[in-house]
Protein backbone atom coordinates (compact mmCIF):
# COMPACT_ATOMS: atom_id res chain seq x y z
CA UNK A 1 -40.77 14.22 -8.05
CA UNK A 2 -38.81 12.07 -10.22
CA UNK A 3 -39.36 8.36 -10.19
CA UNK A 4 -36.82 7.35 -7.42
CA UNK A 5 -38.85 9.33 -5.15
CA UNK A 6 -36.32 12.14 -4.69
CA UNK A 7 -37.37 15.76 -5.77
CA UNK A 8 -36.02 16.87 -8.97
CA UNK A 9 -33.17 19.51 -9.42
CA UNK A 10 -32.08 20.91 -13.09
CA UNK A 11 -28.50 21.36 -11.81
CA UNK A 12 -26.15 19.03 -12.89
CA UNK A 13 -24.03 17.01 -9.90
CA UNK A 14 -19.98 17.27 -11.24
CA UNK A 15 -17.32 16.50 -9.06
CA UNK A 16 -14.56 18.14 -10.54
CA UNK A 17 -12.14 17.75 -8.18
CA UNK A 18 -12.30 13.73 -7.73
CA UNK A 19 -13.77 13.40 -11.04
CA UNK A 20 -12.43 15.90 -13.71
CA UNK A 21 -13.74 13.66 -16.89
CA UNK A 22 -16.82 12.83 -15.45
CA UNK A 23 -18.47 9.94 -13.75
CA UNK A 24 -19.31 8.33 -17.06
CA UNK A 25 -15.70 7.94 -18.21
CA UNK A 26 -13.61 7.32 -15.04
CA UNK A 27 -14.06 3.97 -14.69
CA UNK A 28 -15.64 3.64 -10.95
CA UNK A 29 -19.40 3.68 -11.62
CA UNK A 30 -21.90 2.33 -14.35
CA UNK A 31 -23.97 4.07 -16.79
CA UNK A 32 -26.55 3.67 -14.29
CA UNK A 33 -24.79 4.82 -11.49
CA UNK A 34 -23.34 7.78 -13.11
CA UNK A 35 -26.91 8.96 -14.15
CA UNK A 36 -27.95 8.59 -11.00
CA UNK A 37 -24.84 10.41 -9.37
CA UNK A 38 -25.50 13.34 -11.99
CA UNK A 39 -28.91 13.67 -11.76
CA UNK A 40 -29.72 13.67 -8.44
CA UNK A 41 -26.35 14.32 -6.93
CA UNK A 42 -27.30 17.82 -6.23
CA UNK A 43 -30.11 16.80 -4.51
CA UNK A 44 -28.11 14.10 -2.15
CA UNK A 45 -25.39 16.64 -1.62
CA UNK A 46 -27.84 19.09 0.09
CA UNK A 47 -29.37 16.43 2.16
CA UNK A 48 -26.54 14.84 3.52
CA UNK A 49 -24.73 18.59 4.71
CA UNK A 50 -28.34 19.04 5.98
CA UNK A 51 -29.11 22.40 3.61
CA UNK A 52 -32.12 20.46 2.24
CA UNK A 53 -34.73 19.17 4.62
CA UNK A 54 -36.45 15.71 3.53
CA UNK A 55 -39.56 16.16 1.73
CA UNK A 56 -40.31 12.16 1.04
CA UNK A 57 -40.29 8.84 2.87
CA UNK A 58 -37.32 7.72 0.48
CA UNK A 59 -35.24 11.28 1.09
CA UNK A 60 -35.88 10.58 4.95
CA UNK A 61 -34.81 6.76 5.11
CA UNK A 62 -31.73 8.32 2.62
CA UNK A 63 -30.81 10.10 5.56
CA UNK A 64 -31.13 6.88 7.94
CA UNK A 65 -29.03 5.21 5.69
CA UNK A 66 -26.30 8.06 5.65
CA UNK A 67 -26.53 7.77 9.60
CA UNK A 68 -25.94 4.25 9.22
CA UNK A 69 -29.17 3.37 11.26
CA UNK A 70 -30.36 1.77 8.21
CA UNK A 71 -28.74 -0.81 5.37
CA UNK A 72 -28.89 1.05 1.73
CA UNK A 73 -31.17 -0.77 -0.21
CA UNK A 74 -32.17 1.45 -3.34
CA UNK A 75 -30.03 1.88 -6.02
CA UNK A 76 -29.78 5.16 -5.10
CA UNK A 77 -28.49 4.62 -1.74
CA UNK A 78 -26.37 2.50 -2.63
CA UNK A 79 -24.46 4.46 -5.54
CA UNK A 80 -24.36 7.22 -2.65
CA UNK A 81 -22.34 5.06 -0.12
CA UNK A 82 -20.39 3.99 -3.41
CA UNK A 83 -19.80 7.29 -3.92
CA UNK A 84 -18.71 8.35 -0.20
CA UNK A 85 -16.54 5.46 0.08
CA UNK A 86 -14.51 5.47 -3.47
CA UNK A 87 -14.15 10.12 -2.75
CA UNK A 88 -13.67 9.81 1.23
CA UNK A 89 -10.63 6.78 1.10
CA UNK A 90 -7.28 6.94 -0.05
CA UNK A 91 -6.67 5.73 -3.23
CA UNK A 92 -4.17 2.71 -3.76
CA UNK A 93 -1.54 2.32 -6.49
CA UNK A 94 0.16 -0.82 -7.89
CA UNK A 95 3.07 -1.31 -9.61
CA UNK A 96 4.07 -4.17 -12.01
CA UNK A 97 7.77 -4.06 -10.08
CA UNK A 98 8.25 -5.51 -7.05
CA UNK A 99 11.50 -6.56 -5.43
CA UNK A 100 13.11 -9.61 -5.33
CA UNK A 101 12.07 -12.24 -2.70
CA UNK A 102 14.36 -13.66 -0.49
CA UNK A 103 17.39 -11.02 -1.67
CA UNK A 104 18.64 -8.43 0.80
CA UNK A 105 20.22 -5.63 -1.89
CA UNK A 106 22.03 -6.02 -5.31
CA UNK A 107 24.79 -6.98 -4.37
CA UNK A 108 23.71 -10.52 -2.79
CA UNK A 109 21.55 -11.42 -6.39
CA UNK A 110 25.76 -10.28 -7.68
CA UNK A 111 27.49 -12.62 -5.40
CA UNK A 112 24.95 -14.98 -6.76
CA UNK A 113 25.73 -14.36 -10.19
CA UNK A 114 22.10 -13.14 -11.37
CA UNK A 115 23.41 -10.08 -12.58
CA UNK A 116 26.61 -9.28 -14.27
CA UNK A 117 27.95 -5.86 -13.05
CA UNK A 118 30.98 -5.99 -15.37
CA UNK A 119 30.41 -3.99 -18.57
CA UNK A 120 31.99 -5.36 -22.07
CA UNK A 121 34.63 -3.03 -23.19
């Protein structure tokens, strides 16, 4: 058993395909939460598909908690929803550009005389 109550696994947890530099360097999690995510991530992958069946109180209520009968309140549970939540939802982009307010197309910001169309031969 490790410490946080879960068993213990010697396989490292990558997610490659949402996380091809690692959980350490992307950005999303701490230092903490990365450990967590690649230590025991194995482990919390196999109980939530339900290939593992729960050996301890806290991999039992870990299952509660993925049901949603139950609020996470372990940091382990809680880097697992993080988890779920930041691989299962769309990503969103933003963009330093954004179009003018209040102007229909070029040409009315032209009419305006906010930009010069005429080139200087």
């Amino acid at each position: 058993m490790t410490a946080m109550g879960f068993r213990s696994c010697s396989k490292r947890f990558l997610d490659n395909q949402n996380y091809p530099r690692g959980f350490r360097k992307c950005g999303d999690y701490s230092i903490a939460e990365a450990d967590i995510l690649t230590t025991l991530g194995t482990v919390l992958v196999g109980l939530s598909k339900g290939e593992l069946i729960p050996e301890t109180d806290e991999e039992k209520r870990f299952l509660l908690v993925l049901k949603g009968d139950k609020l996470p309140e372990t940091k382990v549970e809680k880097t697992w929803v993080k988890y779920c939540k930041l691989t299962n939802s769309p990503r969103r982009f933003y963009t330093v550009f954004s179009k003018c307010k209040g102007a229909d197309s070029d040409d009315d910001l032209a009419e305006e005389g906010a930009i010069d169309y005429e080139a200087d031969e």
